[in-house]
Protein backbone atom coordinates (compact mmCIF):
# COMPACT_ATOMS: atom_id res chain seq x y z
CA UNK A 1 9.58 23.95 9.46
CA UNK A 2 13.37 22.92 8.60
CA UNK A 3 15.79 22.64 11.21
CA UNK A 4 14.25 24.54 13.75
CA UNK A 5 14.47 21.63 16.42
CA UNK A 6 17.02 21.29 18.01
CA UNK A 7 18.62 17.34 19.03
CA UNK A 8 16.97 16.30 22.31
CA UNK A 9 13.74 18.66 22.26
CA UNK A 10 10.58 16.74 23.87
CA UNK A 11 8.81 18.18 21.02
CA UNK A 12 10.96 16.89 18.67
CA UNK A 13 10.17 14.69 15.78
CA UNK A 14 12.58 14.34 12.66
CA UNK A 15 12.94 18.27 10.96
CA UNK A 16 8.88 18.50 10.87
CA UNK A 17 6.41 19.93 13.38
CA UNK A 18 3.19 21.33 12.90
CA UNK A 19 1.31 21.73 15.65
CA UNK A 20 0.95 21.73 19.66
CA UNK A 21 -2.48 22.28 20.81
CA UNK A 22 -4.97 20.82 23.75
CA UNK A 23 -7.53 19.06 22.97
CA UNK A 24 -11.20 20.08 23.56
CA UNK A 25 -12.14 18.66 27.59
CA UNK A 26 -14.98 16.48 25.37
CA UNK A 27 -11.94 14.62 23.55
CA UNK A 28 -10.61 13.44 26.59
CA UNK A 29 -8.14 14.13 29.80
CA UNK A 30 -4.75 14.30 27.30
CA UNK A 31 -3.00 17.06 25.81
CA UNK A 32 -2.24 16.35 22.11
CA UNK A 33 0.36 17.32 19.93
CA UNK A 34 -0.61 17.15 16.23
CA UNK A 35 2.68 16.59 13.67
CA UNK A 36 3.08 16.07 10.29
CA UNK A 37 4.08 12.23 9.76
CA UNK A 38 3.58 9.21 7.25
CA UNK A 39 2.49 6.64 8.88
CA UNK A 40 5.87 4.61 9.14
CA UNK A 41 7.22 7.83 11.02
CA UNK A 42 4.08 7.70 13.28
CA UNK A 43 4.67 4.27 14.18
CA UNK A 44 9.10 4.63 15.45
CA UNK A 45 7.13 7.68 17.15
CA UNK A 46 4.84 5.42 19.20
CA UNK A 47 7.66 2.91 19.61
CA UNK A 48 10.24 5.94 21.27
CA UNK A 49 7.45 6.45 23.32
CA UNK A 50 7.37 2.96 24.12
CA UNK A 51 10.96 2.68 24.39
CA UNK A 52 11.33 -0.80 24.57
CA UNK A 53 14.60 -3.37 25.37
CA UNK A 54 15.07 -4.52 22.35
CA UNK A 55 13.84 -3.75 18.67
CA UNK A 56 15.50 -6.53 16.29
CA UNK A 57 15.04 -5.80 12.54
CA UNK A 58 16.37 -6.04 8.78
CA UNK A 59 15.12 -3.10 6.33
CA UNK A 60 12.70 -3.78 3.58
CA UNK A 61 10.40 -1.59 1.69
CA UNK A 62 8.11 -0.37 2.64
CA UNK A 63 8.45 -0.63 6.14
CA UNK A 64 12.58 1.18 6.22
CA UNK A 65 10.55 4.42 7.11
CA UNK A 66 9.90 3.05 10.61
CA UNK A 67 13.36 1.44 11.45
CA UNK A 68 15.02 4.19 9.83
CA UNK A 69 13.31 6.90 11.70
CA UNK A 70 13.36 4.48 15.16
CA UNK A 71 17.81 4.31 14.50
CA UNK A 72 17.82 7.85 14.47
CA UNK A 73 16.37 7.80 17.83
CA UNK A 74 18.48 5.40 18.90
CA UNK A 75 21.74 7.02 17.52
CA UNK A 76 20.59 10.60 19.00
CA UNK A 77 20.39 9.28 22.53
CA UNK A 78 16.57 9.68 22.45
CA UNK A 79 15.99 6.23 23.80
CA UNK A 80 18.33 3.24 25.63
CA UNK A 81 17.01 0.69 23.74
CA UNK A 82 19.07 -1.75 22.27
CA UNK A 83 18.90 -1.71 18.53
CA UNK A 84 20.08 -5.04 17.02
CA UNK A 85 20.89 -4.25 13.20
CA UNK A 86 20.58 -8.32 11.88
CA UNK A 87 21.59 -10.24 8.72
CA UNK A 88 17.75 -11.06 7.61
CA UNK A 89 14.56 -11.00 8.96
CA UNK A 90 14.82 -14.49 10.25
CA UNK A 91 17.30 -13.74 11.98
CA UNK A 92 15.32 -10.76 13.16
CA UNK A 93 12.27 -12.24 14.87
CA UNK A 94 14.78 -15.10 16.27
CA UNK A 95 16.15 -11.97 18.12
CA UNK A 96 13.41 -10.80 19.61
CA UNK A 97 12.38 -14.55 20.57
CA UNK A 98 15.81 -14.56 22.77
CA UNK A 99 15.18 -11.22 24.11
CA UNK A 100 11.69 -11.45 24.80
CA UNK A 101 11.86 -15.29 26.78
CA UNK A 102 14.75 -13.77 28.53
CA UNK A 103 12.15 -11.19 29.73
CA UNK A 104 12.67 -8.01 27.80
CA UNK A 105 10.06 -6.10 26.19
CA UNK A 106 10.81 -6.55 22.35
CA UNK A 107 9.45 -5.30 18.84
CA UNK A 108 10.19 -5.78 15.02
CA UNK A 109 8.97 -4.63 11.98
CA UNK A 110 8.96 -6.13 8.41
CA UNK A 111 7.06 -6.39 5.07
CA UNK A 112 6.33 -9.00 2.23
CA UNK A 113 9.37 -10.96 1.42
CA UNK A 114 10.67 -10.41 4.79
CA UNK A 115 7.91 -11.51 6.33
CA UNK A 116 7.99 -14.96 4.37
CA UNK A 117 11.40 -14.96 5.41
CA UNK A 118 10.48 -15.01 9.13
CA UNK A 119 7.77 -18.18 8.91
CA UNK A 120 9.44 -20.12 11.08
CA UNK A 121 9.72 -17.87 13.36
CA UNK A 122 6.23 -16.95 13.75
CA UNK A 123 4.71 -20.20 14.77
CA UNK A 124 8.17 -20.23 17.73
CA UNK A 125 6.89 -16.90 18.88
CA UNK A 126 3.09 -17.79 19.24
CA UNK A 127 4.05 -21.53 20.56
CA UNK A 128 5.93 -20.22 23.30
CA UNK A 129 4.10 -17.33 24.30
CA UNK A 130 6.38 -14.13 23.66
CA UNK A 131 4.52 -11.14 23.73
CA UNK A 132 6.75 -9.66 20.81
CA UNK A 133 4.93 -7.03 18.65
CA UNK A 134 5.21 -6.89 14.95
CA UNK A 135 4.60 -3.72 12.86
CA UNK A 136 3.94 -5.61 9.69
CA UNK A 137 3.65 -3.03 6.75
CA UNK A 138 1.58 -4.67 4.11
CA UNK A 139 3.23 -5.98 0.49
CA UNK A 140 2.85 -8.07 -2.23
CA UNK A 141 4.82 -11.45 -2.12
CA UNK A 142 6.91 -12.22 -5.21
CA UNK A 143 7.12 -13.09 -7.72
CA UNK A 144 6.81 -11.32 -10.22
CA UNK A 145 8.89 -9.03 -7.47
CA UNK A 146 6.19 -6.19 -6.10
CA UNK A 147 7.52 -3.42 -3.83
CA UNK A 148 3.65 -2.18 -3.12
CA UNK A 149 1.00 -2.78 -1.46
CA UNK A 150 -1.49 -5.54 -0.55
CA UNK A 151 -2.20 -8.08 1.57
CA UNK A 152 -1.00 -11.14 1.22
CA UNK A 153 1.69 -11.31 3.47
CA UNK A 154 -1.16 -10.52 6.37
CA UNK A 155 -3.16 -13.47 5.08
CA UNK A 156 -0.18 -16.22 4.75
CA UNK A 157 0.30 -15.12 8.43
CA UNK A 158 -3.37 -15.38 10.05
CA UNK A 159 -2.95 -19.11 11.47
CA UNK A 160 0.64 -18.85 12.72
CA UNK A 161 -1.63 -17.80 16.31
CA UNK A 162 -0.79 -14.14 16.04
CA UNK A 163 -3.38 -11.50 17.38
CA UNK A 164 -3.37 -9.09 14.53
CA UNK A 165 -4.83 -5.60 14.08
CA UNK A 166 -5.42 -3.40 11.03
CA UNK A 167 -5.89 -0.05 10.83
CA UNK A 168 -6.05 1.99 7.63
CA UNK A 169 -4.34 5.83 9.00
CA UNK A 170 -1.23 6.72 9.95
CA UNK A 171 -3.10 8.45 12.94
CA UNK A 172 -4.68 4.40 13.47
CA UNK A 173 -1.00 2.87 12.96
CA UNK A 174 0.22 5.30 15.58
CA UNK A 175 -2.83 4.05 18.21
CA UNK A 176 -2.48 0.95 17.48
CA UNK A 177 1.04 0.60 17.77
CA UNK A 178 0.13 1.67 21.34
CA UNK A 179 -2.77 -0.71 21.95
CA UNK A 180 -1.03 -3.96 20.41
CA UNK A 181 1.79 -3.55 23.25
CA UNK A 182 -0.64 -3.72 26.32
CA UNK A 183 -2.93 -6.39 24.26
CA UNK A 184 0.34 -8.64 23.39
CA UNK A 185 2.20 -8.14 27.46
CA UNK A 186 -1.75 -9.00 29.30
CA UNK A 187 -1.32 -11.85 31.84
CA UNK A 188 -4.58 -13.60 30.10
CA UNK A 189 -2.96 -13.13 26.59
CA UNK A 190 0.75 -13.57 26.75
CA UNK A 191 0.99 -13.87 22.56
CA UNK A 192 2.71 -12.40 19.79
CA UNK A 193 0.46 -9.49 18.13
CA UNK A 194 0.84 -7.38 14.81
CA UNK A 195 -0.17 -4.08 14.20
CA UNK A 196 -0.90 -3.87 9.90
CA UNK A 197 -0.15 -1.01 8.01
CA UNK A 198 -0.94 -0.84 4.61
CA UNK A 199 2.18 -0.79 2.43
CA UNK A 200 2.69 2.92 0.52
CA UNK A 201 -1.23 4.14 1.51
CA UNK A 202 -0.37 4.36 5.13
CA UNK A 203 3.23 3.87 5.57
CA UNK A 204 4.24 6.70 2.72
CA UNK A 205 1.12 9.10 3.45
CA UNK A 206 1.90 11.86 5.10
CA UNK A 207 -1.59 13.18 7.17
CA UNK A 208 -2.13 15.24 10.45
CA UNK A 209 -1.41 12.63 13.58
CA UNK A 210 -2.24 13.53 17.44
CA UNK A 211 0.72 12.07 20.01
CA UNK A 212 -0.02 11.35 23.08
CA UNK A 213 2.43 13.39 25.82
CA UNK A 214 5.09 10.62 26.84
CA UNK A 215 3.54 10.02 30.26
CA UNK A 216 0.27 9.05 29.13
CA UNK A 217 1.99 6.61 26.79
CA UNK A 218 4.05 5.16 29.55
CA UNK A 219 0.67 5.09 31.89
CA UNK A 220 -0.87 3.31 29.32
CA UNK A 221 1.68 0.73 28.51
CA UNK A 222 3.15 0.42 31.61
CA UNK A 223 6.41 -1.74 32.40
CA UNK A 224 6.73 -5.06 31.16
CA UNK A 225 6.78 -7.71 34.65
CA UNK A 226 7.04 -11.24 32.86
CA UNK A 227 5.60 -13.78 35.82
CA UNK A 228 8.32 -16.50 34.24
CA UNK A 229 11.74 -15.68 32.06
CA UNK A 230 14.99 -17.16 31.44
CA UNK A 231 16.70 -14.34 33.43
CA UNK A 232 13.80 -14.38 36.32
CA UNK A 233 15.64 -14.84 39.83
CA UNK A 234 13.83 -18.60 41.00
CA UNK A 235 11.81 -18.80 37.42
CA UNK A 236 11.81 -22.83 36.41
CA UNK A 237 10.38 -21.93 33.08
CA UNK A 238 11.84 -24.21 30.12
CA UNK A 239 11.46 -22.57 26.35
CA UNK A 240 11.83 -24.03 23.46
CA UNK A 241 11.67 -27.82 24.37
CA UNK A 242 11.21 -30.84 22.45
CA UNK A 243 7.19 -31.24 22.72
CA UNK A 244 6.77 -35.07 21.81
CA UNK A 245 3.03 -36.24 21.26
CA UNK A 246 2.50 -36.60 24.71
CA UNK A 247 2.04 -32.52 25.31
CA UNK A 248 1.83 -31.07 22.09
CA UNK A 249 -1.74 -31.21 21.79
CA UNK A 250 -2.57 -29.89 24.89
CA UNK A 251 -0.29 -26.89 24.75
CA UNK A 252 -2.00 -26.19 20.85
CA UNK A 253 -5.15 -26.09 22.82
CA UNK A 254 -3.83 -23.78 25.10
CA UNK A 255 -2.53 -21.61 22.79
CA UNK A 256 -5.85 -21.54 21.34
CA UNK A 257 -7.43 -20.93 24.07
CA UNK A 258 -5.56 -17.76 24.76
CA UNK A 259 -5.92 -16.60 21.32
CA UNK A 260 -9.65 -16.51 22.15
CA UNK A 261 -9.43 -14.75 25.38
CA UNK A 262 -7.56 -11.97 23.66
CA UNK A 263 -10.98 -10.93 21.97
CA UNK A 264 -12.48 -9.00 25.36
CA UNK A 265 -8.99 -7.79 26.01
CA UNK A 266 -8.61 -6.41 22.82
CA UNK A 267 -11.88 -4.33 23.37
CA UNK A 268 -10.82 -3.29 26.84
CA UNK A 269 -7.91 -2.50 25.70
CA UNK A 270 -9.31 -0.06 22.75
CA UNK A 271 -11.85 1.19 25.31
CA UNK A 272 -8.94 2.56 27.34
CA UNK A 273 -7.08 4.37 24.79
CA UNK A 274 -10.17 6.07 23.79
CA UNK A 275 -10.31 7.34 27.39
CA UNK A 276 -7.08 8.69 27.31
CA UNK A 277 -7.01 10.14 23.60
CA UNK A 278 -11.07 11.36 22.99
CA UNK A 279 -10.46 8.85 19.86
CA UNK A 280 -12.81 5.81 20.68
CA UNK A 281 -12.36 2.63 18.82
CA UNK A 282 -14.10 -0.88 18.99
CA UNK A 283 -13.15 -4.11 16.88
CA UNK A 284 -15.27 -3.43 14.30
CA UNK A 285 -15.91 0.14 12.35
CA UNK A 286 -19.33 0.16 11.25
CA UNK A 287 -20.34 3.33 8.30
CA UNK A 288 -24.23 4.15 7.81
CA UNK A 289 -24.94 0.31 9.07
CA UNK A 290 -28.18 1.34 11.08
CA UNK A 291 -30.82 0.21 8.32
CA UNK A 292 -28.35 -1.28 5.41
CA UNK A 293 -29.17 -3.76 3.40
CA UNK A 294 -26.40 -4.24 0.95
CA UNK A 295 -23.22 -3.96 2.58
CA UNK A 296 -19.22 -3.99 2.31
CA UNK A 297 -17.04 -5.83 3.90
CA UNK A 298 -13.15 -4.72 4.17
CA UNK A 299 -9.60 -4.49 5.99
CA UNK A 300 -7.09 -1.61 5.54
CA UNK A 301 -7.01 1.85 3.89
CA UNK A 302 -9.62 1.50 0.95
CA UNK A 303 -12.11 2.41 3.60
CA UNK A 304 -12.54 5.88 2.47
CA UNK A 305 -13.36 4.41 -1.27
CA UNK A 306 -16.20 2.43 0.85
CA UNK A 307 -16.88 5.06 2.49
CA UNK A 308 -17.84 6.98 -1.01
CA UNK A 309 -19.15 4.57 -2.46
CA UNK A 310 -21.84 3.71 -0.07
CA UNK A 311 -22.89 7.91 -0.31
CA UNK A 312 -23.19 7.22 -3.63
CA UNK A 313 -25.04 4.12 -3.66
CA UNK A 314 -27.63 5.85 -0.40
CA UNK A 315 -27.75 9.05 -3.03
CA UNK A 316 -29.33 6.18 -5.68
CA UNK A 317 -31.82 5.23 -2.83
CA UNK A 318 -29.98 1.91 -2.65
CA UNK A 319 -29.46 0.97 1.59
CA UNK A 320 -25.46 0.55 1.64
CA UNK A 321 -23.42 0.27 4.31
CA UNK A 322 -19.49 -0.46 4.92
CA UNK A 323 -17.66 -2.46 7.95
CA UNK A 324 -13.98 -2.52 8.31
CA UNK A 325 -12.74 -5.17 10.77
CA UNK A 326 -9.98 -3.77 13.02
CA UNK A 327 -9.24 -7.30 15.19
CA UNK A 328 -8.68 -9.64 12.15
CA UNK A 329 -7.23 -12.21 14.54
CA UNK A 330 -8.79 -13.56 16.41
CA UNK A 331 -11.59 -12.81 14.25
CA UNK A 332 -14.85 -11.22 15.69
CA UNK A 333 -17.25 -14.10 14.78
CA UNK A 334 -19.92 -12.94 17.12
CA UNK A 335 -19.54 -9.03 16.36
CA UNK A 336 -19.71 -9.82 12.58
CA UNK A 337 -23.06 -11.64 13.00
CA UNK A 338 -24.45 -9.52 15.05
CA UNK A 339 -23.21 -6.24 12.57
CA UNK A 340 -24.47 -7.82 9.41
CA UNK A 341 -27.59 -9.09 11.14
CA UNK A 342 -30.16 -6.77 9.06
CA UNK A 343 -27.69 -7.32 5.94
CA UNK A 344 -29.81 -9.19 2.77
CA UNK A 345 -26.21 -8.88 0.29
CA UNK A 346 -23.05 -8.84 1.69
CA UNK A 347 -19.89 -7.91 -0.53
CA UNK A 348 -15.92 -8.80 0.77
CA UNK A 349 -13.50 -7.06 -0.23
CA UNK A 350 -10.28 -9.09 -0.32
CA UNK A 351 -6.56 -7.63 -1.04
CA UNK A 352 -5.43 -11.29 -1.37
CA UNK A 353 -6.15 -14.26 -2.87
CA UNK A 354 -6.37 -17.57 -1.50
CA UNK A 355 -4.55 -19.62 -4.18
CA UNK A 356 -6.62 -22.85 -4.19
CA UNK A 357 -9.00 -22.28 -1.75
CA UNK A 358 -13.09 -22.17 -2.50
CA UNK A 359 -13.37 -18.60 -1.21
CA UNK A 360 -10.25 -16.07 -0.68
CA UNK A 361 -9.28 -15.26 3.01
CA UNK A 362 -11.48 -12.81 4.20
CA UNK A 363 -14.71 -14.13 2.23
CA UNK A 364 -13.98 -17.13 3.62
CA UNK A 365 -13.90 -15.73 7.14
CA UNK A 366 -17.30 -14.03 6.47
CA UNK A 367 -18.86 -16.65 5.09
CA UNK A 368 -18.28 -18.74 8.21
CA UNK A 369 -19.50 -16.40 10.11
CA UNK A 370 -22.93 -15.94 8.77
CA UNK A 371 -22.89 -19.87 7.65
CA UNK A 372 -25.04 -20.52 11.07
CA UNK A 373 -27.50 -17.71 10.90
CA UNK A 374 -31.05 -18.52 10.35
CA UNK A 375 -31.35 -15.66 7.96
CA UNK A 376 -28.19 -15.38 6.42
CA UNK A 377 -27.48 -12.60 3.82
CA UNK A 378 -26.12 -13.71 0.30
CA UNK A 379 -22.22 -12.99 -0.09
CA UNK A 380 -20.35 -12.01 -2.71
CA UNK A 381 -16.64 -12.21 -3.08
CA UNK A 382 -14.08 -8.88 -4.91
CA UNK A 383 -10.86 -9.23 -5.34
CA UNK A 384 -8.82 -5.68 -5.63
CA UNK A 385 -5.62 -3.37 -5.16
CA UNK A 386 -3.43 -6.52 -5.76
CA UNK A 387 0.24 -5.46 -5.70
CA UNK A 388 -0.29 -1.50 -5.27
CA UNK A 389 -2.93 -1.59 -8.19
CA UNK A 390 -4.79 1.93 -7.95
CA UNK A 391 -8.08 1.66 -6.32
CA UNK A 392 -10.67 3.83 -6.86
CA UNK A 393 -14.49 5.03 -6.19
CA UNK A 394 -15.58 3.54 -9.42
CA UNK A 395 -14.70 0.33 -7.98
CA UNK A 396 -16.35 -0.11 -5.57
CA UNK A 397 -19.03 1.31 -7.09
CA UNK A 398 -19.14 -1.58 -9.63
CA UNK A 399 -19.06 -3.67 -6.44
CA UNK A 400 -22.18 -1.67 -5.26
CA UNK A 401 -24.05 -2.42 -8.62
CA UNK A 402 -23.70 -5.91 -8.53
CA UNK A 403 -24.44 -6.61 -5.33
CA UNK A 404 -27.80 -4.30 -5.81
CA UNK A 405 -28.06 -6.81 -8.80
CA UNK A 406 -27.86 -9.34 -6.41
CA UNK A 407 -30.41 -8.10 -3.98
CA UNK A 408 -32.84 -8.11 -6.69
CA UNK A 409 -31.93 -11.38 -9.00
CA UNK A 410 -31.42 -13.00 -5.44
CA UNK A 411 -28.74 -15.04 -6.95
CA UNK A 412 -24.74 -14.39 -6.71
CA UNK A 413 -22.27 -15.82 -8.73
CA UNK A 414 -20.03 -18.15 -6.86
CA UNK A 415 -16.15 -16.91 -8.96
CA UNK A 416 -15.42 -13.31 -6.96
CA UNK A 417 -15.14 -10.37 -9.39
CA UNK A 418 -11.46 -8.79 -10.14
CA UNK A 419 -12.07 -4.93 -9.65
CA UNK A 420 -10.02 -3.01 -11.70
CA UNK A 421 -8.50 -6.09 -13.34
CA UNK A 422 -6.82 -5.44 -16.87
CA UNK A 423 -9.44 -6.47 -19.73
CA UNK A 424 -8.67 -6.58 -23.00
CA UNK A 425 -5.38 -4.16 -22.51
CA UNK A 426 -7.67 -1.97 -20.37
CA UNK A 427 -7.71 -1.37 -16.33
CA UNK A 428 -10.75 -0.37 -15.70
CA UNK A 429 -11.97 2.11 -13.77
């Protein structure tokens, strides 16, 4: 429906509503409203909701749908926050370091090249404990220059000390948008966290998301109380000193240490919002994992491709399984085990490659994991999707075939296989 809301509504939402309903008692205690959104849209939604101080940020594809969608809030009087239109995306995240040690509650979004762009700035953010949340939308680094989708901005960011999150919806973008804010602001965490959204799968696809009513998102959040700030009335807190080699290890190991304490908070915190939303979510999201033997291993969107390809591989009498890992940072070491404990093959799925390294990012992470079980499964590495390359079922079915290859031979191959990689002028299928 075009133009039917009016400026100011509460139900408002660009020129596109679909739905207001309640949700079924079993669901949980909050009225929904289901719109129409991509999932940049659902994610300036969450953030009006939020409404925070300060949201610093330079546009870049694909993440403009967000800041776009968040200035038009801003511009129709929708929100007070203070929108701080930058030169770059250094210059962005600097921002919201200023604004956050000074005690506001601040938020940026980025993508790819941008990302790079704020490096610096990451490891400042995470050093002096600024609970800033990113919305980082997923894309290719250059060169050659790639617009779409895939993760390796996420994995040239995962030891800058960052809690980070990955969903694979718009409707999970949306929640977790939500659920980064109260994991970043906790007294016990006190760090920088990023909410990823996969570039053009999520961000561009429009789907069906449920909003929360306003006051259930404000209960939720709640208001930002720094203990210590620049602007605090008696605070005697110093930021951005010189650390010479008589402190600087202890405050890394500090920083560390609160990385790792974000792990239960992230799971209370996701326990929570499934209270208040009937959507319940844990760190990991496990598929048909009761008896499986041969399983997949993934972040982001592709999980409906697992998700087909393990029917396919059960229809064959083969015992698949898929696990998505929603808290990438820090990363659910004991969770893992314990998920891929019955697991005799286990296939990762990486959007990335780790240029130089032995294993690429998330292979790497898995095979750490399961390096100090007694039983450990054999692992096999994929590589896929690189720079918005189409991913489909047949895919990961290949991936299923080896790996059942695998669980027979007993014997994997240590080089990962390229899914959907161009061969001989082809992309396969």
């Amino acid at each position: 429906m075009y133009g039917a809301i009016r400026a100011g509504d509460p139900e408002r939402f660009g020129e596109l509503l679909v739905d207001t309903q309640e949700r079924p008692a079993s669901a949980g205690p909050a009225t929904s409203t289901a719109i129409a959104v991509n999932g940049g849209e659902a994610v300036a939604y969450a953030l009006k909701q939020i409404e925070p101080e300060v949201v610093a940020a330079y546009p870049i594809t694909p993440q403009t749908l967000i800041i776009e969608k968040f200035a038009e809030y801003c511009a129709d009087g929708l929100v007070r926050t203070e929108y701080i239109n930058v030169e770059s995306e250094h210059a962005a995240l600097s921002a919201c370091v200023g604004a956050s040690a000074a005690g506001a509650r601040a938020i940026t979004a980025t993508a790819g090249p941008g990302l790079a762009l704020m490096f610096e700035m990451l490891g400042v953010a995470s050093g002096m404990r600024l609970p800033i949340v990113m919305h980082l939308c997923t894309r290719a680094l250059s060169a050659p220059l790639n617009i779409l989708g895939d993760h390796s901005d996420a994995m040239a960011m995962r030891e800058t000390g960052w809690v980070m999150l990955s969903g694979s919806s718009p409707q999970e973008a949306y929640d977790l948008a939500l659920v980064a804010q109260t994991i970043a602001e906790h007294p016990d965490v006190m760090l920088p966290t990023a909410n990823l959204v996969d570039g053009f799968m999520v961000t561009h696809a429009v789907e069906r998301v449920d909003v929360l009513p306003d006051d259930v998102v404000r209960e939720y959040v709640g208001e930002y109380e720094p203990e210590t700030s620049l602007l605090a009335e008696g605070s005697t807190a110093t930021y951005g000193a010189l650390d010479f080699r008589d402190y600087y290890f202890e405050h890394r190991r500090q920083q560390e240490a609160a990385l790792y304490r974000s792990r239960p908070i992230v799971e209370q915190a996701l326990k929570r919002f499934g209270e208040i939303s009937g959507r319940d979510y844990n760190i990991l999201e496990p598929y048909r994992m009761e008896d499986a033997e041969v399983v997949l291993v993934l972040l982001g969107s592709a999980e409906g491709q697992a998700h087909a390809a393990v029917d396919a591989a059960r229809a064959t009498g083969l015992k698949a399984g898929a696990l998505r890992v929603r808290l990438f940072r820090p990363f659910p070491t004991k969770a893992v085990a314990e998920a891929l404990s019955g697991a005799r093959v286990v296939g990762v799925l990486d959007r990335a490659i780790g240029f130089g390294s032995v294993d690429n990012p998330l292979l790497s992470d898995i095979k750490s994991t399961l390096w100090t079980q007694s039983n450990r499964p054999l692992t096999k590495g994929f590589v896929y999707g690189l720079g918005g390359r189409v991913v489909t079922l047949g895919q990961f079915n290949q991936a299923f075939d080896e790996l059942r290859s695998a669980l027979e031979s007993g014997e994997v191959p240590l080089e990962p296989t390229y899914l959907g990689l161009r061969e001989d002028g082809e992309v396969s299928e």
